[in-house]
C-alpha atoms as a PDB file:
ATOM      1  CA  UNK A   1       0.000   0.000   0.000  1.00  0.00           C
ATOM      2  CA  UNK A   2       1.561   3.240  -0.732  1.00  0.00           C
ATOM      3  CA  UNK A   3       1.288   6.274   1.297  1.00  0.00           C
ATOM      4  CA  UNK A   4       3.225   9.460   0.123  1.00  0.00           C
ATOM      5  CA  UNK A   5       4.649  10.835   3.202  1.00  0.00           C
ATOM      6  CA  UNK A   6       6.449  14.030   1.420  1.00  0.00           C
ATOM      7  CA  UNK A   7       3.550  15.872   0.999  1.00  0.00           C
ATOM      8  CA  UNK A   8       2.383  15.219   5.125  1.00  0.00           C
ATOM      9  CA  UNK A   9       5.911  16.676   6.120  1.00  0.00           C
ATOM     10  CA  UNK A  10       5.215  19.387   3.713  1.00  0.00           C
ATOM     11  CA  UNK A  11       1.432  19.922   4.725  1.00  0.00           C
ATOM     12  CA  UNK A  12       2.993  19.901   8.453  1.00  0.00           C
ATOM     13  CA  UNK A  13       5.601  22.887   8.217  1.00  0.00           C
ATOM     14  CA  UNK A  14       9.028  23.783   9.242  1.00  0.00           C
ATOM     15  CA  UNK A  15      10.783  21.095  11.794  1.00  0.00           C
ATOM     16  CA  UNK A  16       8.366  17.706  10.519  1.00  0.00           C
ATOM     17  CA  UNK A  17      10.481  15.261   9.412  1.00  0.00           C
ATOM     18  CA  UNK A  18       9.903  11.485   8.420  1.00  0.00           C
ATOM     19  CA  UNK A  19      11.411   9.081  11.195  1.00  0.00           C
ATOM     20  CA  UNK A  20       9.894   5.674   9.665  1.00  0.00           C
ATOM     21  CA  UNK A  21       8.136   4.316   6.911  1.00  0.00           C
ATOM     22  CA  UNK A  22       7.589   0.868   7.246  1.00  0.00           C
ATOM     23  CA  UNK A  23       4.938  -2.254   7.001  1.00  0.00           C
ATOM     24  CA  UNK A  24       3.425  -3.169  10.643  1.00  0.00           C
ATOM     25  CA  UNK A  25       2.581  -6.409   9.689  1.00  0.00           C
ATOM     26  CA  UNK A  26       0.254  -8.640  11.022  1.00  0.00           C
ATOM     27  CA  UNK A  27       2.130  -9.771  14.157  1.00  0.00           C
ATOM     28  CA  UNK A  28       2.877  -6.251  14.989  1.00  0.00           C
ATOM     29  CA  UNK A  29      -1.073  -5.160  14.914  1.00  0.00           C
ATOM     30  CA  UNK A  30      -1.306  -8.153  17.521  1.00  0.00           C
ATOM     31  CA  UNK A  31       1.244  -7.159  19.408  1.00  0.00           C
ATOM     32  CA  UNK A  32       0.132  -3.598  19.462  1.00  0.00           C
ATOM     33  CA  UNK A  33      -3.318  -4.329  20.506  1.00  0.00           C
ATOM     34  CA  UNK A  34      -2.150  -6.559  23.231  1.00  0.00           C
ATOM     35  CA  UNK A  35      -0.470  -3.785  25.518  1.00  0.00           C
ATOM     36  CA  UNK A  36      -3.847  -2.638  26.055  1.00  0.00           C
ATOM     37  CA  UNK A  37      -6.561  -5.471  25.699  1.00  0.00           C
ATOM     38  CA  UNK A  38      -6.630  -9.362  25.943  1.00  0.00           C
ATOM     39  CA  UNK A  39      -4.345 -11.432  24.017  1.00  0.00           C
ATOM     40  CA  UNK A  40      -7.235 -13.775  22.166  1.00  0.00           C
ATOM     41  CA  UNK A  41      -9.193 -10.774  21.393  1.00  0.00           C
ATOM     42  CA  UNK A  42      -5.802  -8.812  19.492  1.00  0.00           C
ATOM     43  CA  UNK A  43      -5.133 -12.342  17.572  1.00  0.00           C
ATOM     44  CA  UNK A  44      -8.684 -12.602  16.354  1.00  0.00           C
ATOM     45  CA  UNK A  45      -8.572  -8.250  15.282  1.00  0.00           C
ATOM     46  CA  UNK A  46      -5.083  -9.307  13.325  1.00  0.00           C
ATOM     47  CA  UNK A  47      -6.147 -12.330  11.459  1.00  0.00           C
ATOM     48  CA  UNK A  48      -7.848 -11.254   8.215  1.00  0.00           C
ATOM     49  CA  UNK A  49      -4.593  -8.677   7.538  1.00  0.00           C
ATOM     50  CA  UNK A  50      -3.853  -7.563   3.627  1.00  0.00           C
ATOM     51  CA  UNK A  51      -1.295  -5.580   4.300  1.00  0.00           C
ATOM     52  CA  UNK A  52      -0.614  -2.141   5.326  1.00  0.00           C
ATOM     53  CA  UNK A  53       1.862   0.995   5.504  1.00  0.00           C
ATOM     54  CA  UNK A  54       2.657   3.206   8.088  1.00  0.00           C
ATOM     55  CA  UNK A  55       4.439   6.431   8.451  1.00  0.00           C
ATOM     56  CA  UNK A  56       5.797   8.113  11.853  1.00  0.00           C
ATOM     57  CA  UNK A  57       6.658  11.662  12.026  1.00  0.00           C
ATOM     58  CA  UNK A  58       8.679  13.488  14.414  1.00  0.00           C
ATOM     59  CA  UNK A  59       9.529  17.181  15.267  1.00  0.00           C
ATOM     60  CA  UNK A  60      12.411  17.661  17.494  1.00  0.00           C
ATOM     61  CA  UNK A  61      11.862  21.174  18.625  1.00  0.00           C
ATOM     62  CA  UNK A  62       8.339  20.862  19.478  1.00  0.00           C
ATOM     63  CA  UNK A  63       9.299  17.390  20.863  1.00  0.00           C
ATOM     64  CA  UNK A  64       5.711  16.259  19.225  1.00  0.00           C
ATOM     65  CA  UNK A  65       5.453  12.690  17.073  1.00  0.00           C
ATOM     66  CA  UNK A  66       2.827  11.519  14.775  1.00  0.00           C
ATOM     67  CA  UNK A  67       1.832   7.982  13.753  1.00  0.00           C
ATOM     68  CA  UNK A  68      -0.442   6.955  10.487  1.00  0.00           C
ATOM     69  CA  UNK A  69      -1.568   3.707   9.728  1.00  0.00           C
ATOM     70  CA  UNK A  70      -3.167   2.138   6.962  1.00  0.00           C
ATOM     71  CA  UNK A  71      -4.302  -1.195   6.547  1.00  0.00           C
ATOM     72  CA  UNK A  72      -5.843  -3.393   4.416  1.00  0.00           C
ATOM     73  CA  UNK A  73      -7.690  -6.165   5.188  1.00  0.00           C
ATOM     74  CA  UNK A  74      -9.180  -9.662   3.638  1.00  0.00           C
ATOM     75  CA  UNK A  75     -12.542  -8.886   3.701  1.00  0.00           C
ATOM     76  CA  UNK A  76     -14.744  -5.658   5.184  1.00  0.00           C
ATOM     77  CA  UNK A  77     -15.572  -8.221   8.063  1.00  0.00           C
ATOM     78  CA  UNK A  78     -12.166  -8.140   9.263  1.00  0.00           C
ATOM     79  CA  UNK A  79     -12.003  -4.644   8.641  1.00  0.00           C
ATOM     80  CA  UNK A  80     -14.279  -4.054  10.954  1.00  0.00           C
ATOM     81  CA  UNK A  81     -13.352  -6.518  13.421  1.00  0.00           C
ATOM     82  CA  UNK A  82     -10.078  -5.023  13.963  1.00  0.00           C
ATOM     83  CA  UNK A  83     -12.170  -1.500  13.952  1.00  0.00           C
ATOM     84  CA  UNK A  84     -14.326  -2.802  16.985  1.00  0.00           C
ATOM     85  CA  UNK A  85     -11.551  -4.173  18.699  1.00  0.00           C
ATOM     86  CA  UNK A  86      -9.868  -1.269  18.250  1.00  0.00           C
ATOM     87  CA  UNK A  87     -12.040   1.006  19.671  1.00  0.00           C
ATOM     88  CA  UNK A  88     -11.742  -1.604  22.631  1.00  0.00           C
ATOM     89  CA  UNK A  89      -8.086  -0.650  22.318  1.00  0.00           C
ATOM     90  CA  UNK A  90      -8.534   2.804  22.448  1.00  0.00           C
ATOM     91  CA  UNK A  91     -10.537   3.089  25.332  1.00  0.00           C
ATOM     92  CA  UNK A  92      -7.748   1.234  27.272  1.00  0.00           C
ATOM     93  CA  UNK A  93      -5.396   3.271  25.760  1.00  0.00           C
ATOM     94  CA  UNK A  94      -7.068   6.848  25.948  1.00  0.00           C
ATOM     95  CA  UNK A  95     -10.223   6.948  27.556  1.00  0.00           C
ATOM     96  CA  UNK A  96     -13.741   7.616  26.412  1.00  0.00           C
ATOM     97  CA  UNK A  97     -13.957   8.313  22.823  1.00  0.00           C
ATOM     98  CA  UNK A  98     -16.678   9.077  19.945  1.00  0.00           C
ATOM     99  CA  UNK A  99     -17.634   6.808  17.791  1.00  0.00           C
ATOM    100  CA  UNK A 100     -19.769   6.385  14.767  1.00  0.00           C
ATOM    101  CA  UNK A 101     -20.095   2.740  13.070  1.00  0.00           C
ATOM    102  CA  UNK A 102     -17.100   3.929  10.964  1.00  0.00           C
ATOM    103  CA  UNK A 103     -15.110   6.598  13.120  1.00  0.00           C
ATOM    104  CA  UNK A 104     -14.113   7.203  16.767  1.00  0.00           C
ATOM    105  CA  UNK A 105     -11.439   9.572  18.064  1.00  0.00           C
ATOM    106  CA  UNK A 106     -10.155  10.328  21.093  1.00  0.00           C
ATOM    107  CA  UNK A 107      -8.370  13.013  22.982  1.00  0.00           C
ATOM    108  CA  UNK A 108      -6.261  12.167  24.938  1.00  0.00           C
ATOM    109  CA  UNK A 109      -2.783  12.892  27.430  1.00  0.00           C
ATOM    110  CA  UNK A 110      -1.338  11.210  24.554  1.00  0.00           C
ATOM    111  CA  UNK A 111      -3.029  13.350  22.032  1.00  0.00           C
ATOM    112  CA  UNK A 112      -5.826  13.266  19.226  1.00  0.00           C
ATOM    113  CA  UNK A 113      -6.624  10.039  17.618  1.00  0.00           C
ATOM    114  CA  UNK A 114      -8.659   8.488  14.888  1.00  0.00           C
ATOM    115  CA  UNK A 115      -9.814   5.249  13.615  1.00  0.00           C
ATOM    116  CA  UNK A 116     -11.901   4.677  11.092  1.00  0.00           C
ATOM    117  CA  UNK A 117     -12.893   2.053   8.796  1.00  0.00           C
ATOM    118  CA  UNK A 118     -14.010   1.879   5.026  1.00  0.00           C
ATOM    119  CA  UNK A 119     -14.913  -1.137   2.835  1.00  0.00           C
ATOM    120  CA  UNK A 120     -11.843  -3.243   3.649  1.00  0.00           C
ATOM    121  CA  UNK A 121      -9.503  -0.238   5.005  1.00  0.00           C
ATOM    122  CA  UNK A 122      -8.978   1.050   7.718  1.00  0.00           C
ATOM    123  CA  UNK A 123      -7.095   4.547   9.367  1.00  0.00           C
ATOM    124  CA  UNK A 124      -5.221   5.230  12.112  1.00  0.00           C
ATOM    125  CA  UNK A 125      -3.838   8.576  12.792  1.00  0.00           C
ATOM    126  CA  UNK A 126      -2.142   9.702  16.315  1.00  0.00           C
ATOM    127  CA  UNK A 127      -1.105  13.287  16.340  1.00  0.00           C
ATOM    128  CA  UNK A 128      -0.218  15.951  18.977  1.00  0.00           C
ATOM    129  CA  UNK A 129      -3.443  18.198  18.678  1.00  0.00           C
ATOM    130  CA  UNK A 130      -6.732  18.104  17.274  1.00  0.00           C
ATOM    131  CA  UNK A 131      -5.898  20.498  14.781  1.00  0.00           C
ATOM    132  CA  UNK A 132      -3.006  18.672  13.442  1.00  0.00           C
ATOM    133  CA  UNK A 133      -4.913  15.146  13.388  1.00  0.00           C
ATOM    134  CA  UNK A 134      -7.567  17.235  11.202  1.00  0.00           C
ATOM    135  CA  UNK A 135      -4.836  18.496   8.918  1.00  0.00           C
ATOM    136  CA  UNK A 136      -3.628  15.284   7.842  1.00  0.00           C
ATOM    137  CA  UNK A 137      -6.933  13.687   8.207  1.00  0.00           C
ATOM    138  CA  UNK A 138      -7.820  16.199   5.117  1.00  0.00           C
ATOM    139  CA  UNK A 139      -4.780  15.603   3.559  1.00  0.00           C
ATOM    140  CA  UNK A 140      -4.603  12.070   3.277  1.00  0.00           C
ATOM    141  CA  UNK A 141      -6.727  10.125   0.744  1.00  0.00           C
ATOM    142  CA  UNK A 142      -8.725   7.388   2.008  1.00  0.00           C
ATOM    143  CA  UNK A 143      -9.928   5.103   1.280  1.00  0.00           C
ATOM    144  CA  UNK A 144      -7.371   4.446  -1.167  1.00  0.00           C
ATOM    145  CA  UNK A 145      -6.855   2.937  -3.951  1.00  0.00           C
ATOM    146  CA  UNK A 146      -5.268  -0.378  -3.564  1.00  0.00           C
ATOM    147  CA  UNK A 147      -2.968  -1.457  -5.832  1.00  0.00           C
END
């Protein structure tokens, strides 16, 4: 899946610059999901994994990082799956959120966040501040095309 990161570090200003760019992988969802929830319930979100990209951002001044994911899945079913459990996640993670049957977000200590799901895709974006989650939110196509 290809994500074009320039154009984030652009969109984001002076002092963004690209620290990763990578594939997460199924194990790594699981393993992700399972510092916060139980173990069964992050194998059964990561099974049904196409394949994904993700980007993280830094900016050392500001001492501020961002994280995008996107993932493709098998089927919509596992797309949402791994949407429900991750709103499971989330709450662990940050507290109450929002949620719609294809968004939630969440501020947070740990910042702004957003999941959502589409078809067979699904979104994950951790940034500082609400305005900057919006930003690349805007900025970022989804859901994409897949290849």
């Amino acid at each position: 899946i290809k994500l074009e990161t320039r154009d984030l570090v652009t969109l984001l200003g002076e002092g963004w610059s690209e620290i990763e760019h990578n594939v997460l992988g199924e194990w790594y969802t699981r393993l992700t999901l399972e510092e916060y929830i139980d173990e069964d319930l992050s194998k059964t979100a990561a099974e049904g994994w196409g394949g994904d990209t993700y980007v993280a951002l830094y900016h050392d001044e500001r001492q501020q990082a961002i994280f995008v994911l996107m993932t493709l899945w098998d089927r919509a079913r596992d797309a949402e799956e791994f949407y429900l459990t991750f709103r499971t996640y989330g709450q662990a993670r940050f507290g109450e959120g929002t949620s719609s049957n294809i968004t939630t977000t969440w501020d947070s200590d740990e910042g702004s966040v957003l999941i959502e799901r589409w078809g067979n895709q699904t979104l994950w974006i951790l940034a500082p501040e609400n305005e900057v989650l919006e930003t690349l939110r805007q900025a970022i196509e989804f859901p994409f095309t897949t290849p």
